[in-house]
Protein backbone atom coordinates (compact mmCIF):
# COMPACT_ATOMS: atom_id res chain seq x y z
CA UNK A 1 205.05 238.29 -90.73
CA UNK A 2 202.85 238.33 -87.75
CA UNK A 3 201.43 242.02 -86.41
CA UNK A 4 198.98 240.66 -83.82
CA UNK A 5 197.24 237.76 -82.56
CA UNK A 6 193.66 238.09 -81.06
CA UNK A 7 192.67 235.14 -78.27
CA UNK A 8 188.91 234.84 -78.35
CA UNK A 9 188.52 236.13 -74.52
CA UNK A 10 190.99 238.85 -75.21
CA UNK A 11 187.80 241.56 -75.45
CA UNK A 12 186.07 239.58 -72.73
CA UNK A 13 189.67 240.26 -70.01
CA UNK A 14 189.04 244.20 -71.46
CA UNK A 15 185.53 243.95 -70.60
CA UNK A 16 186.78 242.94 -67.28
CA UNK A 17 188.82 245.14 -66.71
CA UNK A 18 186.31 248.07 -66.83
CA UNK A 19 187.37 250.26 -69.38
CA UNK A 20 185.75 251.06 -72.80
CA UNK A 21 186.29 249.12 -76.13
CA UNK A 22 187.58 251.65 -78.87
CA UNK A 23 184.01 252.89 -80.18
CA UNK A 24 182.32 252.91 -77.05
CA UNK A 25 179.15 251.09 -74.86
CA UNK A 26 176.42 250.96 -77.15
CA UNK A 27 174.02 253.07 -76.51
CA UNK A 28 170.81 252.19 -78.27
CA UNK A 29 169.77 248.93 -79.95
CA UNK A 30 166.89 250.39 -81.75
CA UNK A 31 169.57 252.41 -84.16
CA UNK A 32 171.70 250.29 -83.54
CA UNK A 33 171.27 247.58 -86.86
CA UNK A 34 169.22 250.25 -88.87
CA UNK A 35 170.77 249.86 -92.36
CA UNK A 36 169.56 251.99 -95.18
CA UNK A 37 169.49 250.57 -99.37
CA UNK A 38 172.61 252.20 -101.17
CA UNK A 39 172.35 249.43 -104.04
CA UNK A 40 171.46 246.71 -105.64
CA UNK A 41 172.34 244.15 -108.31
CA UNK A 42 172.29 240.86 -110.16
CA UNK A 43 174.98 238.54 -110.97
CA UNK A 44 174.06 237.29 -114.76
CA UNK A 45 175.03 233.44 -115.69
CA UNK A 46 177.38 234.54 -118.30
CA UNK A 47 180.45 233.38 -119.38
CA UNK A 48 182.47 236.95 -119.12
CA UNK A 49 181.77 238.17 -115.40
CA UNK A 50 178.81 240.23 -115.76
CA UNK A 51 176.17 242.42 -113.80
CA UNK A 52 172.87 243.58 -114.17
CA UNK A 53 172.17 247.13 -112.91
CA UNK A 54 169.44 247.78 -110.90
CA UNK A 55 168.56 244.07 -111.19
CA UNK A 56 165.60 242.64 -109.33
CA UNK A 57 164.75 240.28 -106.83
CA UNK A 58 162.95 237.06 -107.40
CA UNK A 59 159.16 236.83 -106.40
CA UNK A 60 158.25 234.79 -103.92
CA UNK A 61 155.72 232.83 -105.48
CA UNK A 62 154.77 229.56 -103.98
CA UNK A 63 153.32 226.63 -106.29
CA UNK A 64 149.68 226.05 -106.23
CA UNK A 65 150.20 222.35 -104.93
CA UNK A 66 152.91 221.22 -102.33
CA UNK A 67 155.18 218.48 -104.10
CA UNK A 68 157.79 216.77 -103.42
CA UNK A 69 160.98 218.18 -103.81
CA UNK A 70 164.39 217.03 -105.18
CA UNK A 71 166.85 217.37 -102.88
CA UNK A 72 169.59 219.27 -103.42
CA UNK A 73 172.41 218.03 -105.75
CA UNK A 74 174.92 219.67 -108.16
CA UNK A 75 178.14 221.94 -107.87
CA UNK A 76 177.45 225.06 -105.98
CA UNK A 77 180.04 227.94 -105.55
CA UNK A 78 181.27 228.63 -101.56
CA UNK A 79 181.78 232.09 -102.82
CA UNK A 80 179.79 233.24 -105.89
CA UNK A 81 181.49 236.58 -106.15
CA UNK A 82 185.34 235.77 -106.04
CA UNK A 83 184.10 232.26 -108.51
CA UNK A 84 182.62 234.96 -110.94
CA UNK A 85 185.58 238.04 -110.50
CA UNK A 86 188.60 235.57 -109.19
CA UNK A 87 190.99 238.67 -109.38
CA UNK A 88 189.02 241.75 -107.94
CA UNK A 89 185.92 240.00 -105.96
CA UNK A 90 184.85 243.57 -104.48
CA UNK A 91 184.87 245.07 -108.15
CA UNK A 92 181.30 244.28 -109.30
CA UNK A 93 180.11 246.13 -105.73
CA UNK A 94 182.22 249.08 -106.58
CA UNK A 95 181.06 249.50 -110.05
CA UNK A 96 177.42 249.42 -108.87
CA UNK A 97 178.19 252.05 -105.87
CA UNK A 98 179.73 254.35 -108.22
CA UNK A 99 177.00 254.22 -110.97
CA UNK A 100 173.81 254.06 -108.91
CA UNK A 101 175.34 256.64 -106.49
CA UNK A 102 177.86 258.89 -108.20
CA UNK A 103 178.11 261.51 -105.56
CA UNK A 104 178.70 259.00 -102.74
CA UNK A 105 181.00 260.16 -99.99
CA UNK A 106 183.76 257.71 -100.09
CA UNK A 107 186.15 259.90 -98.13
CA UNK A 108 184.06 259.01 -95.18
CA UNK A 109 183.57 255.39 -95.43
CA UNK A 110 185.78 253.36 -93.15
CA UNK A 111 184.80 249.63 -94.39
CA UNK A 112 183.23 247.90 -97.02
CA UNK A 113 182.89 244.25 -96.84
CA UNK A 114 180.42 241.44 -97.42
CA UNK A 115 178.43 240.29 -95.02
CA UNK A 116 180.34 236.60 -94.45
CA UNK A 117 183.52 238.33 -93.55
CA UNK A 118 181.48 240.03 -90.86
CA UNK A 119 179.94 236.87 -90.01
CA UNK A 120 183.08 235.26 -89.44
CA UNK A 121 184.13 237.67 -86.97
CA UNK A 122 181.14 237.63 -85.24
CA UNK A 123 181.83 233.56 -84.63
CA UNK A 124 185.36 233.92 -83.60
CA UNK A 125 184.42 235.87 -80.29
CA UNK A 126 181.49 233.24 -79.98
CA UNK A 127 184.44 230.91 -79.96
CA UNK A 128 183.39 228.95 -83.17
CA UNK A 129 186.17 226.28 -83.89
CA UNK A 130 185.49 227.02 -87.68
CA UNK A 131 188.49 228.06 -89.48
CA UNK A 132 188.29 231.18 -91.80
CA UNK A 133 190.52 234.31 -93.86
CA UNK A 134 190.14 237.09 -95.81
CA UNK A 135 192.30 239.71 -97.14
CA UNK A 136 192.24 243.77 -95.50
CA UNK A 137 193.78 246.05 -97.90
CA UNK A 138 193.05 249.60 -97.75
CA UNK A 139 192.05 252.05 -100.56
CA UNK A 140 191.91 255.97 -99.83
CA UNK A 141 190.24 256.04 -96.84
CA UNK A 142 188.29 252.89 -96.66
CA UNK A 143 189.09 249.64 -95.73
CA UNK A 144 187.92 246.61 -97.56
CA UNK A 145 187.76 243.51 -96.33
CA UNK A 146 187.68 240.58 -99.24
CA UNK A 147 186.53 236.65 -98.70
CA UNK A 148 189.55 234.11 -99.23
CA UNK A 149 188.48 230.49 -99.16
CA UNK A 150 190.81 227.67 -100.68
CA UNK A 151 189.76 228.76 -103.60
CA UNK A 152 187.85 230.86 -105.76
CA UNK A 153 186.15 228.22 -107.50
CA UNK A 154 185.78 225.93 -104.25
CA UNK A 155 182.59 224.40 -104.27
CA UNK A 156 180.30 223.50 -101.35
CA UNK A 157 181.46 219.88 -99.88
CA UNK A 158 178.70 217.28 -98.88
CA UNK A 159 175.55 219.10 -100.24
CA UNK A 160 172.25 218.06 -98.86
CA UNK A 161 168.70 218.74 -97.64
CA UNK A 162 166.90 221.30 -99.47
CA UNK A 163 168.69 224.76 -98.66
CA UNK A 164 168.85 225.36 -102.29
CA UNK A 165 165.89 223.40 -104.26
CA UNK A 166 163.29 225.12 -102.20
CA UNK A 167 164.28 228.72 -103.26
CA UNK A 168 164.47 227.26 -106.84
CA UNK A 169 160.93 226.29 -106.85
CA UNK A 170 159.22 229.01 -104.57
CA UNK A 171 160.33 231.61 -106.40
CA UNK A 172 160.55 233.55 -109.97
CA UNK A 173 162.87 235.50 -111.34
CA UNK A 174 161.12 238.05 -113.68
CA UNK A 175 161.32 238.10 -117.20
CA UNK A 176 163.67 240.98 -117.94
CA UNK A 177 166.16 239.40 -115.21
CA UNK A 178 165.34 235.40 -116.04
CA UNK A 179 169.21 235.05 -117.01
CA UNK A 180 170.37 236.13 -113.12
CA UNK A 181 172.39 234.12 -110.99
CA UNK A 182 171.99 235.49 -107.66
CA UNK A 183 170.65 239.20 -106.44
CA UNK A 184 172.91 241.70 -104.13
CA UNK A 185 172.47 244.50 -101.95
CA UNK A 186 174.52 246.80 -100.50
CA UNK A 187 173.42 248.50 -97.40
CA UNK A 188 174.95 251.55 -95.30
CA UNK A 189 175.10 251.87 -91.17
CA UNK A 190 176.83 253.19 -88.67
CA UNK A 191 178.12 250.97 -85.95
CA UNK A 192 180.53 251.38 -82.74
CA UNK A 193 181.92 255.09 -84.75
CA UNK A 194 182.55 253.15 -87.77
CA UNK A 195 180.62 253.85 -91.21
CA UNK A 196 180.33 250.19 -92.99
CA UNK A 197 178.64 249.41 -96.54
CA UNK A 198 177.93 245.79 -96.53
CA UNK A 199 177.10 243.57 -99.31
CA UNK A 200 175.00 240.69 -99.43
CA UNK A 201 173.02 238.25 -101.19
CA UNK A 202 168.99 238.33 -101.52
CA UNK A 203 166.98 235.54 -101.83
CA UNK A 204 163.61 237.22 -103.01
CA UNK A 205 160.51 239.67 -102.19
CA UNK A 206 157.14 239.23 -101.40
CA UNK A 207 154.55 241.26 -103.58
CA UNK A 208 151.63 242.47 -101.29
CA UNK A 209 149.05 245.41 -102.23
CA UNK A 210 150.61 248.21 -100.31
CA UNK A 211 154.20 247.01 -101.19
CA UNK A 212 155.27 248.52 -104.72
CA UNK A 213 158.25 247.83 -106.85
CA UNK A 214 160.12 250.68 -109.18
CA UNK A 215 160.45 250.43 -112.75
CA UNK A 216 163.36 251.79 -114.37
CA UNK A 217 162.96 255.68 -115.86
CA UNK A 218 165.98 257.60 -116.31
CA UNK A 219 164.68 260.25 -113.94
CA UNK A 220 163.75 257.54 -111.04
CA UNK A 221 165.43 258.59 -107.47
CA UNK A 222 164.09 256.25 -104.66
CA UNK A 223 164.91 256.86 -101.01
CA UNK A 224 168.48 256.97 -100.77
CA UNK A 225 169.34 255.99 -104.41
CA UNK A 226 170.99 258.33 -106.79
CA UNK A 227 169.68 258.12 -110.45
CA UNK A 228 169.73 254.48 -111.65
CA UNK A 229 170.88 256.27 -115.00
CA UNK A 230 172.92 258.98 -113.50
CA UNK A 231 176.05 257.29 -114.16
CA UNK A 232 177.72 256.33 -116.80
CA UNK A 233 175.51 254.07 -119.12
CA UNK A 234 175.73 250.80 -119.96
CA UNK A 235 178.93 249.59 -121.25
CA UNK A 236 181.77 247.07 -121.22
CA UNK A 237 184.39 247.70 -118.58
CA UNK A 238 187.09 245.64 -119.95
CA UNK A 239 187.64 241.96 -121.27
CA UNK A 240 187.35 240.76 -117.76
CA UNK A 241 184.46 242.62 -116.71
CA UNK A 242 180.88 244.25 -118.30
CA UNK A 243 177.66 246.45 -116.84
CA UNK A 244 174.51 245.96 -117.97
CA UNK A 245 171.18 247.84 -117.20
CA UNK A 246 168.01 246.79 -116.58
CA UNK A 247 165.53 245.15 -113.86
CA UNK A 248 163.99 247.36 -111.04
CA UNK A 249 163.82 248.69 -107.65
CA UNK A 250 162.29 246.57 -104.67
CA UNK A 251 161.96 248.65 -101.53
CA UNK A 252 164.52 247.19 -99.05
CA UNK A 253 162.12 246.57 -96.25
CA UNK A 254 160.62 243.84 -98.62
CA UNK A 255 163.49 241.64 -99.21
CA UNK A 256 164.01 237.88 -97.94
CA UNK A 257 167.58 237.60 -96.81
CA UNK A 258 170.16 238.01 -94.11
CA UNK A 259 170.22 240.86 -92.18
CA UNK A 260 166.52 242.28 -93.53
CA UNK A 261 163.38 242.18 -91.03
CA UNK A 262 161.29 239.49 -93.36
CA UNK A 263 162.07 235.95 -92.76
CA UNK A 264 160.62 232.96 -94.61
CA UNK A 265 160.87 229.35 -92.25
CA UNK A 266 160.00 226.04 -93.94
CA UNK A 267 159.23 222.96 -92.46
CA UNK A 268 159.18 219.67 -94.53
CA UNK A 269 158.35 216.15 -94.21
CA UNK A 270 160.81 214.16 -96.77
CA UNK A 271 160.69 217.19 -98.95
CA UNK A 272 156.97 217.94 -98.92
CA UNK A 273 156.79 221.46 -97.06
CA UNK A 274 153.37 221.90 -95.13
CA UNK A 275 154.47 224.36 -92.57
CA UNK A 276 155.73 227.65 -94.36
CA UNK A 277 155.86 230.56 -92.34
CA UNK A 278 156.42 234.12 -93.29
CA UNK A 279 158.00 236.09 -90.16
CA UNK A 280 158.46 239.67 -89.04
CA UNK A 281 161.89 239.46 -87.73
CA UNK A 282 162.13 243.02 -86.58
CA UNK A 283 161.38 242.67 -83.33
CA UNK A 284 163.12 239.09 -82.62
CA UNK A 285 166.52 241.18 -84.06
CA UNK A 286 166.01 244.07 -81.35
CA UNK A 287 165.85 242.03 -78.75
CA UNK A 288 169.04 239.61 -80.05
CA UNK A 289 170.58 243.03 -79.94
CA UNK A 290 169.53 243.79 -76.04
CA UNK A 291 170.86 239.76 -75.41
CA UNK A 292 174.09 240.36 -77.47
CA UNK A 293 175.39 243.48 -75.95
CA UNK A 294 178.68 242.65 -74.41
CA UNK A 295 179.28 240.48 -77.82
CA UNK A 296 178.36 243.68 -79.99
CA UNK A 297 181.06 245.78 -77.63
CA UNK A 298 184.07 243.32 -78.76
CA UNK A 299 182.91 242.87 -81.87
CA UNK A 300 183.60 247.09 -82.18
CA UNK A 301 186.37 246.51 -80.14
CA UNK A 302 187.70 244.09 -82.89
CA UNK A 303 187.01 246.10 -85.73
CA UNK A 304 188.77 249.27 -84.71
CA UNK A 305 191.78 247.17 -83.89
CA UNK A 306 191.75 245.53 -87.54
CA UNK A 307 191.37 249.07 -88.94
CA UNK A 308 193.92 250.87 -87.69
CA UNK A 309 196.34 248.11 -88.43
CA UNK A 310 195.06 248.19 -91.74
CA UNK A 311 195.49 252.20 -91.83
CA UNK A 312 198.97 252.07 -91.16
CA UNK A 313 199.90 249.18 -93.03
CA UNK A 314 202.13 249.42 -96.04
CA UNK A 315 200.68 246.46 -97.81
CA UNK A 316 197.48 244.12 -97.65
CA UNK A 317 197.18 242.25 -94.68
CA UNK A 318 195.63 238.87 -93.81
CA UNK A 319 193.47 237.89 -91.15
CA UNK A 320 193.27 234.18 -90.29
CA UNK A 321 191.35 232.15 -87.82
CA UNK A 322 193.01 228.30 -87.40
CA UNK A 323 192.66 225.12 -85.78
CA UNK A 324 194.80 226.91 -82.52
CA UNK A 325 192.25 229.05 -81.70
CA UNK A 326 193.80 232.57 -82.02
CA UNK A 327 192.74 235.20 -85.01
CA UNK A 328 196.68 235.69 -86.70
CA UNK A 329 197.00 239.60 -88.27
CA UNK A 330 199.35 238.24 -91.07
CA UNK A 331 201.48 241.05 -93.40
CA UNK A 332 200.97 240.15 -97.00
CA UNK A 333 204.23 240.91 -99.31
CA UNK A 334 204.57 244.18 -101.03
CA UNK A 335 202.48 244.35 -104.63
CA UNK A 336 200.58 240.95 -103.52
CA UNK A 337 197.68 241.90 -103.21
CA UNK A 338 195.02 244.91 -104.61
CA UNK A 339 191.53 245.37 -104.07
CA UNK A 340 190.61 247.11 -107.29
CA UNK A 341 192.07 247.47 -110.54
CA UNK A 342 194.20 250.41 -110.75
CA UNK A 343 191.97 253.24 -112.60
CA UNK A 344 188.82 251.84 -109.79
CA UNK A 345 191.26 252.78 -107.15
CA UNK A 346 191.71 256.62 -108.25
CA UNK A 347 188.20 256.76 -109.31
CA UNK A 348 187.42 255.87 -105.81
CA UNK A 349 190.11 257.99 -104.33
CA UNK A 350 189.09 261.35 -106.52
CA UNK A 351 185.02 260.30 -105.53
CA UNK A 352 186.25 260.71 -102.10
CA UNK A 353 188.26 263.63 -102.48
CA UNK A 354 185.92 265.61 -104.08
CA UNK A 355 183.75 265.27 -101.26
CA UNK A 356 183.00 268.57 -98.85
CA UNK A 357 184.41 268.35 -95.24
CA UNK A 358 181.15 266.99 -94.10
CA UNK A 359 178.66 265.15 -91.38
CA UNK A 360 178.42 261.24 -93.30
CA UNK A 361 174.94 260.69 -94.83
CA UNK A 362 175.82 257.54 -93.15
CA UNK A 363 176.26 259.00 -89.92
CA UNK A 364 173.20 260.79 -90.30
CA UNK A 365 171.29 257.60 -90.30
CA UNK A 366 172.86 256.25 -87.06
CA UNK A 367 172.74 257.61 -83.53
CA UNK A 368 176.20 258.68 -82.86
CA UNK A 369 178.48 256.95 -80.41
CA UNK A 370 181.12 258.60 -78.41
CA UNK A 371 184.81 257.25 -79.17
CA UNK A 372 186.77 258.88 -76.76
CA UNK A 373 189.47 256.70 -75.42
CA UNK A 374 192.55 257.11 -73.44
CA UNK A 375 196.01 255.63 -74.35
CA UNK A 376 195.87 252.58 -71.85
CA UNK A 377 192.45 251.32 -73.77
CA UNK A 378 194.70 250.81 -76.31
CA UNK A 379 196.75 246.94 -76.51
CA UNK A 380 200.39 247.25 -77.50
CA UNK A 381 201.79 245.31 -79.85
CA UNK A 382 203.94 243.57 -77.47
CA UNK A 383 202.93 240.03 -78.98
CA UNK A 384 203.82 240.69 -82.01
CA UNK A 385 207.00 238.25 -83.31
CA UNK A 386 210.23 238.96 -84.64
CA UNK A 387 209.76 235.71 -86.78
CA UNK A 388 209.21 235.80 -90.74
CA UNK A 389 205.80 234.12 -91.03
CA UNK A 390 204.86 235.33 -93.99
CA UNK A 391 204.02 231.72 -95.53
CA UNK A 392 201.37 230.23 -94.03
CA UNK A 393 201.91 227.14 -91.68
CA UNK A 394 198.31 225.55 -91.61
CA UNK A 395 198.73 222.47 -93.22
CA UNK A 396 194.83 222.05 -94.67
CA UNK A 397 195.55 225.36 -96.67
CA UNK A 398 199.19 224.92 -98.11
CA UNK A 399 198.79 228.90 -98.89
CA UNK A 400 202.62 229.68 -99.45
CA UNK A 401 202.10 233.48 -99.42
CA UNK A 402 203.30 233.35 -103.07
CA UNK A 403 200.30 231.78 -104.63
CA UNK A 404 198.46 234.02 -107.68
CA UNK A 405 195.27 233.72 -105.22
């Protein structure tokens, strides 16, 4: 059934109205988007589901002579981690978390999700007219929020230009990682009282003389890495799943990718790229962050509403943005729908449990914000419906709420 439906000027009225969005004003954009490296890994083209722990990042390394490129052409996944892991999606994250970090203070993490989720949100109050889901479903203390496209397997319609040719070609994947698919991090922050590990993908680094890259020792701790080999080693999970190490460390601030300060922007004439540019985006982000502060406020606004429906849900929940404009909070059915596998699920529990009553290292890295809030900051659930809607009425989906995806 419905729980809530979000209009995309709802935070805008609240905004309006003069009183604080759950989370609070932010305060300071320079602390604001300061993420630190909790870990890293590559997705290996194998045909069990399979990662490479710590992995590496592809070198940026540009051919001697411009050419002419293909154009792109092939099948390529929407979502590479639910078309690798169909069942658990968030597993392979989880799995590296826990090994590369073993003491890591789950108790105190409110949401992990990858960065397109995030994204999509982040559209929605923009008022993008681009449909989207994903599922919420909450284990010990954290909430996870997991992609849902048509399909796991669904494969980028209408491919063209050079988006994925030119990475191909401009960079090298190292020897000890030249079977990898695709490289992901995992960052921590703090943002609007909220602790968040995000994942994402990495599309290379760029190897100057006062940047250095880690080798693998079993003793190695880097910044805020545990142990690469402090965990358990190498093994096979199950059937469906396996853990491989190898690879090594690239410092964070070195990586090409969404959401990291180094941006490279290519410029070609039917394929033939002249203009290449490599960009410190550090400062251009600070000041998207001044420009962006009343979009930053709902966007905390937001995700303290999804969370504590998601707290005090008995079951999974869906969020869905259609063709009607509105973001739908949609109740999955009981047992529909799990985030881990079951012995993940305590491991992550007991990680969290064991944890002292503590200040974050998360928090630690962010400046704090102040969350006080009174009762009328707080929208009732007044539009919620009566109605059974647990199957889905959007016609380009034809997601029955009893499908095994």
């Amino acid at each position: 059934m419905y729980l809530r439906i979000f209009a995309p000027e709802e935070g805008s009225q609240r905004q309006q109205g003069g009183g604080n969005f759950p989370g609070s004003p932010i305060q300071s954009s320079a602390t604001l988007w300061r993420p630190a490296l909790c870990c890293i890994y590559n997705w290996l083209n194998e045909t069990c589901p399979s990662i490479m722990i710590p992995g590496e990042l592809p070198l940026w390394n540009p051919p001697a002579t411009n050419r002419q490129l293909k154009a792109d052409k092939g099948k390529y996944f929407r979502d590479l981690n639910a078309a690798r892991h169909p069942i658990y999606p968030m597993e392979p994250a989880v799995q590296a978390v826990l090994q590369q970090s073993a003491e890591f203070d789950t108790k105190n993490l409110d949401i992990f999700a990858c960065s397109k989720t995030l994204e999509n949100l982040l559209q929605f109050i923009r008022g993008s007219d681009k449909c989207f889901r994903f599922i919420v479903s909450r284990v010990g203390n954290t909430i996870f929020l997991i992609r849902r496209e048509n399909s796991p397997t669904e494969l980028i319609s209408d491919i063209r230009g050079y988006g994925h040719t030119f990475p191909e070609v401009y960079t090298t994947w190292g020897k000890s990682v030249a079977e990898s698919e695709s490289h992901q991090r995992i960052v921590t922050y703090k943002f609007g009282g909220l602790n968040f590990l995000v994942r994402f993908g990495s599309d290379g680094y760029i190897r100057e003389k006062d940047i250095r890259t880690e080798p693998l020792k079993p003793d190695q701790s880097v910044d805020d890495l545990a142990s690469i080999l402090e965990g358990p080693p190498p093994r096979r999970i199950s059937e469906r799943f396996h853990i491989e190490t190898g690879g090594r460390l690239v410092p964070q601030d070195n990586a090409l990718a969404s959401q990291v300060p180094t941006l490279v922007v290519a410029y070609h004439e039917y394929g033939v790229f002249n203009d290449i540019r490599i960009q410190d985006m550090k400062e251009p982000i600070l000041q998207w962050e001044r420009d962006n502060e009343g979009l930053l406020r709902k966007f905390v606004w937001l995700m303290n509403e999804i969370t504590e429906y998601a707290k005090t849900s008995q079951t999974a929940l869906e969020i869905c943005y259609s063709v009607d404009g509105n973001l739908e909070v949609r109740r999955l059915p009981k047992e529909k729908f799990e985030a881990l596998p079951a012995e993940l699920q305590d491991r992550w529990i007991t990680v969290g449990s064991g944890s002292e009553e503590r200040t974050s290292d998360l928090g630690e890295r962010e400046e704090d914000f102040n969350e006080e809030q009174s009762d009328n900051e707080r929208l009732d659930d007044d539009s919620s419906s009566s109605k059974d809607y647990t199957a889905c009425s959007a016609e380009d989906c034809g997601y029955c709420g009893h499908c095994t995806y």
